[in-house]
N, C-alpha and C. Protein backbone atom coordinates (compact mmCIF):
# COMPACT_ATOMS: atom_id res chain seq x y z
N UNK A 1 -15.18 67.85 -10.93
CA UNK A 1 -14.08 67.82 -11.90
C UNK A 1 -13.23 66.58 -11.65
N UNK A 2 -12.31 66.35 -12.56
CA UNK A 2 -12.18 64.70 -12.09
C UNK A 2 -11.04 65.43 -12.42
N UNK A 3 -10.12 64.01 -12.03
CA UNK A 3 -8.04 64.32 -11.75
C UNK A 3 -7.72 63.62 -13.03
N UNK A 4 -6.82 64.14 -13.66
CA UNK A 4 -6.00 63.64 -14.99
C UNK A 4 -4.26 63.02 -14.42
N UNK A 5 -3.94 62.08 -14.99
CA UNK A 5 -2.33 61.97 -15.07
C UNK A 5 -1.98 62.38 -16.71
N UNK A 6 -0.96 62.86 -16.85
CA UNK A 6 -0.62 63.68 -18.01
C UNK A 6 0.74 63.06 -18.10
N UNK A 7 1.02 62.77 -19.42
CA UNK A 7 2.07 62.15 -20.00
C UNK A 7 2.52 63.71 -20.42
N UNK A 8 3.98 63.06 -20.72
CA UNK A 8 5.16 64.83 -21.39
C UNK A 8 4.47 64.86 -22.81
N UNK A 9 4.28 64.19 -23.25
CA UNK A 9 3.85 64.88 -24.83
C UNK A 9 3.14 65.81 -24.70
N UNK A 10 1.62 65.47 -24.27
CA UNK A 10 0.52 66.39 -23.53
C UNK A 10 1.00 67.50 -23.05
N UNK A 11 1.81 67.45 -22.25
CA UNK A 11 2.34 68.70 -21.31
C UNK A 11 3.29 69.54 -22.34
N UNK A 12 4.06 69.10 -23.29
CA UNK A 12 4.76 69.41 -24.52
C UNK A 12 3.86 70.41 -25.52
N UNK A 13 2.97 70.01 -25.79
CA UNK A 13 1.77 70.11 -26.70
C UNK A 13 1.51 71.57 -26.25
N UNK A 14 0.92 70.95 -25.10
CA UNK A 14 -0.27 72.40 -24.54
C UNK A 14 1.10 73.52 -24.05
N UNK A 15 1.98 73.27 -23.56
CA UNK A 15 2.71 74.22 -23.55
C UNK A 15 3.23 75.38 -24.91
N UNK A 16 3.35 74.53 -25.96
CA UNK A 16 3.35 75.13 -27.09
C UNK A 16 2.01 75.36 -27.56
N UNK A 17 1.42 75.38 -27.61
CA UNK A 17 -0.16 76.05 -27.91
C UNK A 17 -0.29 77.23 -27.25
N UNK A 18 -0.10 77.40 -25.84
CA UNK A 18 -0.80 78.35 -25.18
C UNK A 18 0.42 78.92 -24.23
N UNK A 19 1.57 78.58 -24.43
CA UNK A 19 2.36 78.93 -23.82
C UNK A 19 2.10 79.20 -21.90
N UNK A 20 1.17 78.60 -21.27
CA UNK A 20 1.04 78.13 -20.62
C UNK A 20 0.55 76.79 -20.01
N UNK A 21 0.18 76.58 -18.70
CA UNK A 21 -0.98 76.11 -18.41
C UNK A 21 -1.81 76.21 -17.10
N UNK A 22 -1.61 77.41 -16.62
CA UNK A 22 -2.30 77.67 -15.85
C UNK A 22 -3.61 77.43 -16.05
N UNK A 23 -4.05 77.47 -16.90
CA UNK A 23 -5.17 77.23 -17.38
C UNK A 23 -5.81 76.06 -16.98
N UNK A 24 -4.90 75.04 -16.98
CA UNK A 24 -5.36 73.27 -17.02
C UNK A 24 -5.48 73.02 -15.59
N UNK A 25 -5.04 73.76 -14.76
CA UNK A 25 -6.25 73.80 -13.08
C UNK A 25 -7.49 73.86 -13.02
N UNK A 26 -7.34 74.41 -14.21
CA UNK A 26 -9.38 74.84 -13.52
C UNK A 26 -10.39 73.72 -14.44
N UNK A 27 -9.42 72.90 -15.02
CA UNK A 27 -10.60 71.96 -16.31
C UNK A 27 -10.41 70.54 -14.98
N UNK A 28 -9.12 70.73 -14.04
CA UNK A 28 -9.22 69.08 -13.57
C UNK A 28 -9.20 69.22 -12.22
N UNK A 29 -9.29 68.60 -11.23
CA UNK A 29 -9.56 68.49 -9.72
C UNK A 29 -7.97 68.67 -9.36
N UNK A 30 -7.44 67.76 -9.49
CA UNK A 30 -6.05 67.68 -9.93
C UNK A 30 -5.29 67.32 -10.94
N UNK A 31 -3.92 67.75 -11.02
CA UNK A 31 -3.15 67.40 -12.21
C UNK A 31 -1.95 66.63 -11.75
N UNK A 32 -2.21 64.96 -12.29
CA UNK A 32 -1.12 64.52 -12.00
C UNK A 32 0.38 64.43 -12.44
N UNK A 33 1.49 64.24 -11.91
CA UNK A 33 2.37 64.14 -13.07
C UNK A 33 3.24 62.86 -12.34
N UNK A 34 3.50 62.10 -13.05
CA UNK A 34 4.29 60.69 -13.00
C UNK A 34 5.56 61.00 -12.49
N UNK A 35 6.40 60.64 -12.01
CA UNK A 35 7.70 60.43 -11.56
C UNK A 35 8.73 60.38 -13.24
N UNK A 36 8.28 59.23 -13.86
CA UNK A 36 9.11 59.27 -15.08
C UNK A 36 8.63 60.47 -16.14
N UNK A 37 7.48 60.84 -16.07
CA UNK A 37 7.03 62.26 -16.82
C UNK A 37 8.00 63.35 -16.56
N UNK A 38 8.41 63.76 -15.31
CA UNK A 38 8.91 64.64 -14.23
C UNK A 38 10.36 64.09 -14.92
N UNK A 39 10.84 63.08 -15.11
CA UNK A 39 12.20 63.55 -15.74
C UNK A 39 12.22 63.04 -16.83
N UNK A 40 11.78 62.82 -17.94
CA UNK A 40 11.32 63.39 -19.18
C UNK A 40 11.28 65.23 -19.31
N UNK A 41 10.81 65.76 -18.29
CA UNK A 41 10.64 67.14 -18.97
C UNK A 41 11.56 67.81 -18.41
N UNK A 42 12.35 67.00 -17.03
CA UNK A 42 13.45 67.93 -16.86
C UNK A 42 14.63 67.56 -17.04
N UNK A 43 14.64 66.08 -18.17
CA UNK A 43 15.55 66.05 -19.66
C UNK A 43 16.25 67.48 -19.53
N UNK A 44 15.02 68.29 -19.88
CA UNK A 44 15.37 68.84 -21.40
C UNK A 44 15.75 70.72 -20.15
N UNK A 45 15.94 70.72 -19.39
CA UNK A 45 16.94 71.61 -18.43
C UNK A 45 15.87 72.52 -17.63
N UNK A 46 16.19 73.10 -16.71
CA UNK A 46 15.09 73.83 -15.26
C UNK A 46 14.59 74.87 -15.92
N UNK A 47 15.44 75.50 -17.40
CA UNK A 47 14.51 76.69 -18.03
C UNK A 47 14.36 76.76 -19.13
N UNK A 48 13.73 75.24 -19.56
CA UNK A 48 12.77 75.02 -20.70
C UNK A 48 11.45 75.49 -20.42
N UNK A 49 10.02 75.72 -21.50
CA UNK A 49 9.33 75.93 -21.62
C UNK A 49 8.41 75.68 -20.80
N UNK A 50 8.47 74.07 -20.98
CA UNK A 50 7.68 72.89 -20.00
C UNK A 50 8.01 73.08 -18.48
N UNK A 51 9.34 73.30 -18.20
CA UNK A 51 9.56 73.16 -16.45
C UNK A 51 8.97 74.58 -16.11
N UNK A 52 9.74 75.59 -16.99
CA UNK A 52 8.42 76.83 -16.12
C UNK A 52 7.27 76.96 -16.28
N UNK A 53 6.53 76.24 -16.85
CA UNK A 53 4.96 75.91 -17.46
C UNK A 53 4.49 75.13 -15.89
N UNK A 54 5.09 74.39 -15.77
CA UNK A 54 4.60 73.29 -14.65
C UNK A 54 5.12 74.08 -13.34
N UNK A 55 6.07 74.64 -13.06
CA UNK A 55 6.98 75.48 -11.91
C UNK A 55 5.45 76.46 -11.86
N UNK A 56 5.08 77.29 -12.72
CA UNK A 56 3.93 77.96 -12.61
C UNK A 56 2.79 77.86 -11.11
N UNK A 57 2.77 76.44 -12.24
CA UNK A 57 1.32 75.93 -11.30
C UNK A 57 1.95 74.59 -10.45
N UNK A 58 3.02 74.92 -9.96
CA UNK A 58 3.44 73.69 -8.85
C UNK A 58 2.41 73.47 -7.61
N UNK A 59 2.15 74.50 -7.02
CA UNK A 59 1.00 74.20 -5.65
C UNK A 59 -0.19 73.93 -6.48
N UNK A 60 -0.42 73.72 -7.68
CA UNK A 60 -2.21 73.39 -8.25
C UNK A 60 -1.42 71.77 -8.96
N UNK A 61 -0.61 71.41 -9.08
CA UNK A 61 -0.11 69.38 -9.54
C UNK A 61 0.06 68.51 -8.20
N UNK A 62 0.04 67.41 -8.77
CA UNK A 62 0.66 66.61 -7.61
C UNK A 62 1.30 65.96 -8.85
N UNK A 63 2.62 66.14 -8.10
CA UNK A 63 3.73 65.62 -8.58
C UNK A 63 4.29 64.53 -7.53
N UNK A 64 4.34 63.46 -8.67
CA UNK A 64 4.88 61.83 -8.04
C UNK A 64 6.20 61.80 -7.58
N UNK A 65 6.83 61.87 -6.67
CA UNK A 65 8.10 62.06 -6.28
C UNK A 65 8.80 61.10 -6.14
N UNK A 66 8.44 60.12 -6.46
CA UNK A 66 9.18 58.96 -5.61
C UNK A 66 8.71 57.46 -7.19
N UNK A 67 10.10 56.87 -7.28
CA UNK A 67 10.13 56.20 -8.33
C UNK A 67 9.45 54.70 -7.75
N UNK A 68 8.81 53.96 -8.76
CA UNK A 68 7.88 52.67 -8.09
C UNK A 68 8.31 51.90 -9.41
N UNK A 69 8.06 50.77 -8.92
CA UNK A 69 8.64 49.50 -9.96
C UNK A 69 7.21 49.41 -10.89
N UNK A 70 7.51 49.90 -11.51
CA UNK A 70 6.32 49.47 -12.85
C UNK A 70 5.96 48.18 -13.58
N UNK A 71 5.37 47.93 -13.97
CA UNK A 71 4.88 46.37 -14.72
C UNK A 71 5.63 46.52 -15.93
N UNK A 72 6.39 45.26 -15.80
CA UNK A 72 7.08 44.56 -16.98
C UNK A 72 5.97 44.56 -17.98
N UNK A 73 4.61 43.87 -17.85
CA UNK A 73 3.84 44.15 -19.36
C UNK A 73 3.29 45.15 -20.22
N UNK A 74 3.82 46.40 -19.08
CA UNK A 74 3.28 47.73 -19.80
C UNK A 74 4.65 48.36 -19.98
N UNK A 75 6.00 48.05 -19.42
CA UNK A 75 7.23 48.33 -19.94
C UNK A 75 6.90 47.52 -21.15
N UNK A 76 6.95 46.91 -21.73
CA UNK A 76 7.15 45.98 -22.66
C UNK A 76 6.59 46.54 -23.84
N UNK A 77 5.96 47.35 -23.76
CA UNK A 77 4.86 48.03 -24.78
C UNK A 77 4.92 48.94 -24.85
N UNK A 78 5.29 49.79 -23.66
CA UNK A 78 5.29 51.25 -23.94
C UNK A 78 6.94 51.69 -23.29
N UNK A 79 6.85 53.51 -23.63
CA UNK A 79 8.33 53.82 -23.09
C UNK A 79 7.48 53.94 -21.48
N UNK A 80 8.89 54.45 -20.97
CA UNK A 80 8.66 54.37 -19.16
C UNK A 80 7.78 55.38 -18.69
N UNK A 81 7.74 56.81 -19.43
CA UNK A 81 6.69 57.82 -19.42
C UNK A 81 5.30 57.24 -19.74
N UNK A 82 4.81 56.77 -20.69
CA UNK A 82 3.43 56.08 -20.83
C UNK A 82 3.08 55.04 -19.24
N UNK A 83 4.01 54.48 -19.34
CA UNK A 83 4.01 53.32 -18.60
C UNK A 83 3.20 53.56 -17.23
N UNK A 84 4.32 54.65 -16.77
CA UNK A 84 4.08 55.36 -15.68
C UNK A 84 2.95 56.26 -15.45
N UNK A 85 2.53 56.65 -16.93
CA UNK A 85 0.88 57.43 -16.49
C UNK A 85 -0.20 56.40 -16.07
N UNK A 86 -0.24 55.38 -16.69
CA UNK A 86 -1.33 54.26 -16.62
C UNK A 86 -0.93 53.49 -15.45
N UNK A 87 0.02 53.12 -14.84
CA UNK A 87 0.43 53.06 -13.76
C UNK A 87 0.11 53.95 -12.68
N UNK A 88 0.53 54.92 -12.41
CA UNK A 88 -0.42 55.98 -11.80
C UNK A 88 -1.79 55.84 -11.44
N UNK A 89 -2.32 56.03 -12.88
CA UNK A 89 -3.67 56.15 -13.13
C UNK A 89 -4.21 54.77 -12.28
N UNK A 90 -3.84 53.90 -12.25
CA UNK A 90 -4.66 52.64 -11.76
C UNK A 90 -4.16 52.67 -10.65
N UNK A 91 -3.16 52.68 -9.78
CA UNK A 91 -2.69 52.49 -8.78
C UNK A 91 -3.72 53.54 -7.67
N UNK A 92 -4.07 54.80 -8.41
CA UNK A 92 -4.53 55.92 -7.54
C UNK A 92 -6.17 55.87 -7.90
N UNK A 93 -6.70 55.55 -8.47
CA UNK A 93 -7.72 54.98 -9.03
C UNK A 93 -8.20 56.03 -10.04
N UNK A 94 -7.58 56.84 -10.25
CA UNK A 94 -8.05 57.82 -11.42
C UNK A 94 -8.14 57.12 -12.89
N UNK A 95 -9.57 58.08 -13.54
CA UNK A 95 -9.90 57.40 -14.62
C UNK A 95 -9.37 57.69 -15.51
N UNK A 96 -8.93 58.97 -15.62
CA UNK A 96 -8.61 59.60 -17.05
C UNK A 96 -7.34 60.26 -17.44
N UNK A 97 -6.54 59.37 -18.35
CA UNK A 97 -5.58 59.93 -18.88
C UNK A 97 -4.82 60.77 -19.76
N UNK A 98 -4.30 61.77 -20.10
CA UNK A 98 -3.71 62.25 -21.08
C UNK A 98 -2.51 61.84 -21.56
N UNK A 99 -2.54 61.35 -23.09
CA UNK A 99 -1.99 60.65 -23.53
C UNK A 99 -2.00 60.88 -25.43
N UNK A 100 -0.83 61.43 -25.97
CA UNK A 100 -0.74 61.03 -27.68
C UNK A 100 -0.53 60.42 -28.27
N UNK A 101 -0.13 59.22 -28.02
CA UNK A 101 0.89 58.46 -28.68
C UNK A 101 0.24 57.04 -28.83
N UNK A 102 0.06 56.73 -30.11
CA UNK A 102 -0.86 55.98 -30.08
C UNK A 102 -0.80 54.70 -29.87
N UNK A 103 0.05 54.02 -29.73
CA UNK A 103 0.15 52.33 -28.30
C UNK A 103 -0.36 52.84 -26.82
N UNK A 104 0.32 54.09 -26.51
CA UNK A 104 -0.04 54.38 -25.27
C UNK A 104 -1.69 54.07 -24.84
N UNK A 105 -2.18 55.04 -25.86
CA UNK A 105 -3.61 55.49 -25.80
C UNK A 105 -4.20 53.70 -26.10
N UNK A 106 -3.94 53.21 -26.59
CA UNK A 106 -4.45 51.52 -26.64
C UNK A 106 -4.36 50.60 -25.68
N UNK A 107 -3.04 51.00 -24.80
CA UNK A 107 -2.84 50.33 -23.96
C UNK A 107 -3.78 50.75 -22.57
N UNK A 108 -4.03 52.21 -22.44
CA UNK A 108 -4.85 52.78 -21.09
C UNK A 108 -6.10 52.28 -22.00
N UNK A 109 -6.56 52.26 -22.92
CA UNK A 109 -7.69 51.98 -22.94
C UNK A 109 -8.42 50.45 -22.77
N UNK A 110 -7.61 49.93 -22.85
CA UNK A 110 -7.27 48.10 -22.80
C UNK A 110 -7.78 48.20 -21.11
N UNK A 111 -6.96 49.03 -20.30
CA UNK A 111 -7.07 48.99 -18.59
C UNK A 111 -7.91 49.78 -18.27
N UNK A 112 -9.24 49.91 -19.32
CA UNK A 112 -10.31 50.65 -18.58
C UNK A 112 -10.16 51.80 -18.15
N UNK A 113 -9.19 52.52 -18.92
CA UNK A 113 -8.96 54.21 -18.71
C UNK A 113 -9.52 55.25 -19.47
N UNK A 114 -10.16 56.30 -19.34
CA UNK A 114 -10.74 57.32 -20.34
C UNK A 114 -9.43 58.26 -20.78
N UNK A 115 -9.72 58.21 -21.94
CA UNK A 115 -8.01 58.74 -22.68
C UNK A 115 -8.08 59.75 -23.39
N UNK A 116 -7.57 61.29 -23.12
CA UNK A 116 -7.72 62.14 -23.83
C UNK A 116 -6.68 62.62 -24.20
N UNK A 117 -5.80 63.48 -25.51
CA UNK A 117 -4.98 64.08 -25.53
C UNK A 117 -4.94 65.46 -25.40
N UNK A 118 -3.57 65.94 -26.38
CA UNK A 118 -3.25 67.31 -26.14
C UNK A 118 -4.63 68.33 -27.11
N UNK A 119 -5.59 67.58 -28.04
CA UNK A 119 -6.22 68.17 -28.43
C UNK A 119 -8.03 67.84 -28.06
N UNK A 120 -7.63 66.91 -27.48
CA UNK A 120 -9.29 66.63 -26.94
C UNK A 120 -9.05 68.15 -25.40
N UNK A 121 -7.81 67.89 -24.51
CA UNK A 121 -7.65 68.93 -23.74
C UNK A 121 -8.39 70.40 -24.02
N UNK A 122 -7.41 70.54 -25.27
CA UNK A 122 -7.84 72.17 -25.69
C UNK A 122 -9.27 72.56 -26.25
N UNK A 123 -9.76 71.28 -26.77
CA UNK A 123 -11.19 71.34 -27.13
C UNK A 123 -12.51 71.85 -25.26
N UNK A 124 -11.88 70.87 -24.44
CA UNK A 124 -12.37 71.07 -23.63
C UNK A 124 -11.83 72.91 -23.07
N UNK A 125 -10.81 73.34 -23.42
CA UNK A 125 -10.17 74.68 -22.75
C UNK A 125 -11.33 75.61 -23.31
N UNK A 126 -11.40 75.22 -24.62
CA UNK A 126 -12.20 76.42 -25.10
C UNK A 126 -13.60 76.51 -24.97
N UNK A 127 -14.27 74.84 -24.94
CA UNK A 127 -15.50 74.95 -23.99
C UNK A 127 -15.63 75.95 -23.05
N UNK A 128 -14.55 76.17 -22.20
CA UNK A 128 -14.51 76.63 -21.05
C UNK A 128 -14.45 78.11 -20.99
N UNK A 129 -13.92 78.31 -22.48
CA UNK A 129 -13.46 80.10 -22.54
C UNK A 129 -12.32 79.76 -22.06
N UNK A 130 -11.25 79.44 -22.30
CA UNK A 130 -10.05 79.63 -21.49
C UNK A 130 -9.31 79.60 -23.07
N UNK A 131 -9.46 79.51 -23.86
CA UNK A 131 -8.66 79.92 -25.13
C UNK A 131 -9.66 80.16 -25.88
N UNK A 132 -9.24 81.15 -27.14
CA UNK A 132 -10.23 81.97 -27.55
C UNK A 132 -10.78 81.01 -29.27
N UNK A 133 -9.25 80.45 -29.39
CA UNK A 133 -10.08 79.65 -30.93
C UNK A 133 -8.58 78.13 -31.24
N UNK A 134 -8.94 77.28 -31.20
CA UNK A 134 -8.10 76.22 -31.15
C UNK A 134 -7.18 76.15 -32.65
N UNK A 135 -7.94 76.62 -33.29
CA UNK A 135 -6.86 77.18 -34.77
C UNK A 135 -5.70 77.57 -34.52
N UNK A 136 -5.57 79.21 -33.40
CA UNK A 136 -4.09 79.35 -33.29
C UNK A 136 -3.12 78.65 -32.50
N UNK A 137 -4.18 77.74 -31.58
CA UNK A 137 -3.31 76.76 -31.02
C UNK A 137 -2.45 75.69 -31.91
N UNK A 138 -3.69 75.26 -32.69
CA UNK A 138 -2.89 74.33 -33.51
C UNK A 138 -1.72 75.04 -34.39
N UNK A 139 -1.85 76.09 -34.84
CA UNK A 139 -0.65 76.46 -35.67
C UNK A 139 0.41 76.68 -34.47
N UNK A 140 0.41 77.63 -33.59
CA UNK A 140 1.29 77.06 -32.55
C UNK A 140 2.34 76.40 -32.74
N UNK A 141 1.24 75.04 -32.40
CA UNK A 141 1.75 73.59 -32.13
C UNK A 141 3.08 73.37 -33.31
N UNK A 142 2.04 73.24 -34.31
CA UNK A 142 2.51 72.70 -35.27
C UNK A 142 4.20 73.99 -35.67
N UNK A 143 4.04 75.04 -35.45
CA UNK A 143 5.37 75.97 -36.09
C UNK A 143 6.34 75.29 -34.90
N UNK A 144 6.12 74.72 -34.18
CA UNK A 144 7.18 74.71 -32.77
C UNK A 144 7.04 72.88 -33.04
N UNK A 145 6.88 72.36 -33.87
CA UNK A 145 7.34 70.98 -34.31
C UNK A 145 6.75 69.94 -33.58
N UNK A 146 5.39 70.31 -33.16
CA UNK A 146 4.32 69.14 -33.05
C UNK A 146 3.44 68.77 -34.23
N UNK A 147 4.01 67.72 -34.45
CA UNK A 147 2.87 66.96 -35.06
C UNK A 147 1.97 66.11 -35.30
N UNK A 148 0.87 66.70 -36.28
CA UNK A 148 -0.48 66.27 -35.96
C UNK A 148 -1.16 65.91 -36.99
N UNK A 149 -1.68 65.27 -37.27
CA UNK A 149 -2.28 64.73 -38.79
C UNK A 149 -3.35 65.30 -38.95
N UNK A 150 -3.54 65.78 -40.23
CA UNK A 150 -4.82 66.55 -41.04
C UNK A 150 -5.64 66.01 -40.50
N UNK A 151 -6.02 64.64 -40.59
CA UNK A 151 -7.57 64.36 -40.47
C UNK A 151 -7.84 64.82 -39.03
N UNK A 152 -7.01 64.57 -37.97
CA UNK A 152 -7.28 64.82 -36.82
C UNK A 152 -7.33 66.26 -36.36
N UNK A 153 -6.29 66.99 -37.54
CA UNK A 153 -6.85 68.98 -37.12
C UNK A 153 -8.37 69.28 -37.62
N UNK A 154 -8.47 68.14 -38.72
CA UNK A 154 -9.86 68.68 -39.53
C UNK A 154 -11.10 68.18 -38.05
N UNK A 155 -11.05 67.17 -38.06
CA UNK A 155 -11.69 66.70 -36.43
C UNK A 155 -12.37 67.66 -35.64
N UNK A 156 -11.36 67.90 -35.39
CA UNK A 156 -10.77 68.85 -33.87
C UNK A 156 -11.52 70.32 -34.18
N UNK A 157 -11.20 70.83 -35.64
CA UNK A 157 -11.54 72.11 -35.62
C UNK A 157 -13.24 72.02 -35.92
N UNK A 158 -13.43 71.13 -36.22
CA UNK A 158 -14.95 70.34 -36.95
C UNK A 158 -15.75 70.43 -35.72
N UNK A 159 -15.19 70.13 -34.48
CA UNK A 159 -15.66 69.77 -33.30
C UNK A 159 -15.79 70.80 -32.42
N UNK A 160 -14.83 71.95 -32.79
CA UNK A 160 -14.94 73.36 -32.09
C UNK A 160 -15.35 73.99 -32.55
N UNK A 161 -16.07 73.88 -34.14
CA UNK A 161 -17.09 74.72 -34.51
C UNK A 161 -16.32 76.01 -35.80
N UNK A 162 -14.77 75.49 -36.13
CA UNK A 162 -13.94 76.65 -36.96
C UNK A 162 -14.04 76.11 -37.72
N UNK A 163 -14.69 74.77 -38.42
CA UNK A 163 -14.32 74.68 -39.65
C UNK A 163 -15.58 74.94 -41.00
């Protein structure tokens, strides 16, 4: 199983889908989370969705504790959360990132990173049996104010076999 760094959108996403993620231990070796990810999600206060989502499965993450000077050319392009996953990701030599946002996802892929998001994730969950049909995820998502473009639900559900 290979190790992911996970940007907050991702972690945003799948939390509203499945209202967990315990789940996302068992698809990766480890789960990373960035230093600037880590306060991005605890922005938003210790008993939001996301912090007890991740508080969950604290002994199954490695969480980046400690802030590192990031590259001015990937500040420059992206916010400090992106920045910091692909940063991560190369520094630790991990290949594969989770990532929505689409400069982000251009930019890890530019640095030779394999880039998946919050719905390539769940595609893989349900491979797995770990969610039962990615439809109610996506509505989920979408009632709790993620959004996602048609062509890419049509995709997605095309690809899991619901449509």
């Amino acid at each position: 199983m290979p190790d992911i760094v996970i940007n907050t959108g991702p972690v945003i996403a799948l939390v509203a889908a499945t209202d967990s993620l315990e789940w996302l231990t068992t698809l990766y070796n480890q789960v990373w989370i960035p230093y600037e990810v880590s306060l991005e999600i605890a922005a938003g206060g210790s008993d939001n969705a996301e912090s007890l989502a991740l508080s969950a499965i604290n002994q199954k993450i490695r969480l980046v504790d400690q802030k590192t000077q990031l590259p001015l050319p990937l500040l420059r392009e992206l916010d400090s959360g992106e920045a910091d996953v692909i940063h991560t990701a190369l520094r630790n030599g991990i290949d594969t990132v989770a990532i929505d946002e689409k400069a982000g996802r251009r930019v890890a892929r530019i640095h030779g990173l394999i880039v998946t998001g919050s719905l390539g994730i769940l595609l893989k969950a349900k491979s797995y049996g770990h969610i039962p049909d990615l439809s109610s995820c996506i509505s989920r998502m979408r009632g709790r104010g993620i959004w996602i473009s048609d062509e890419l639900v049509t995709a997605a559900l095309r690809q899991a076999g619901e449509e």
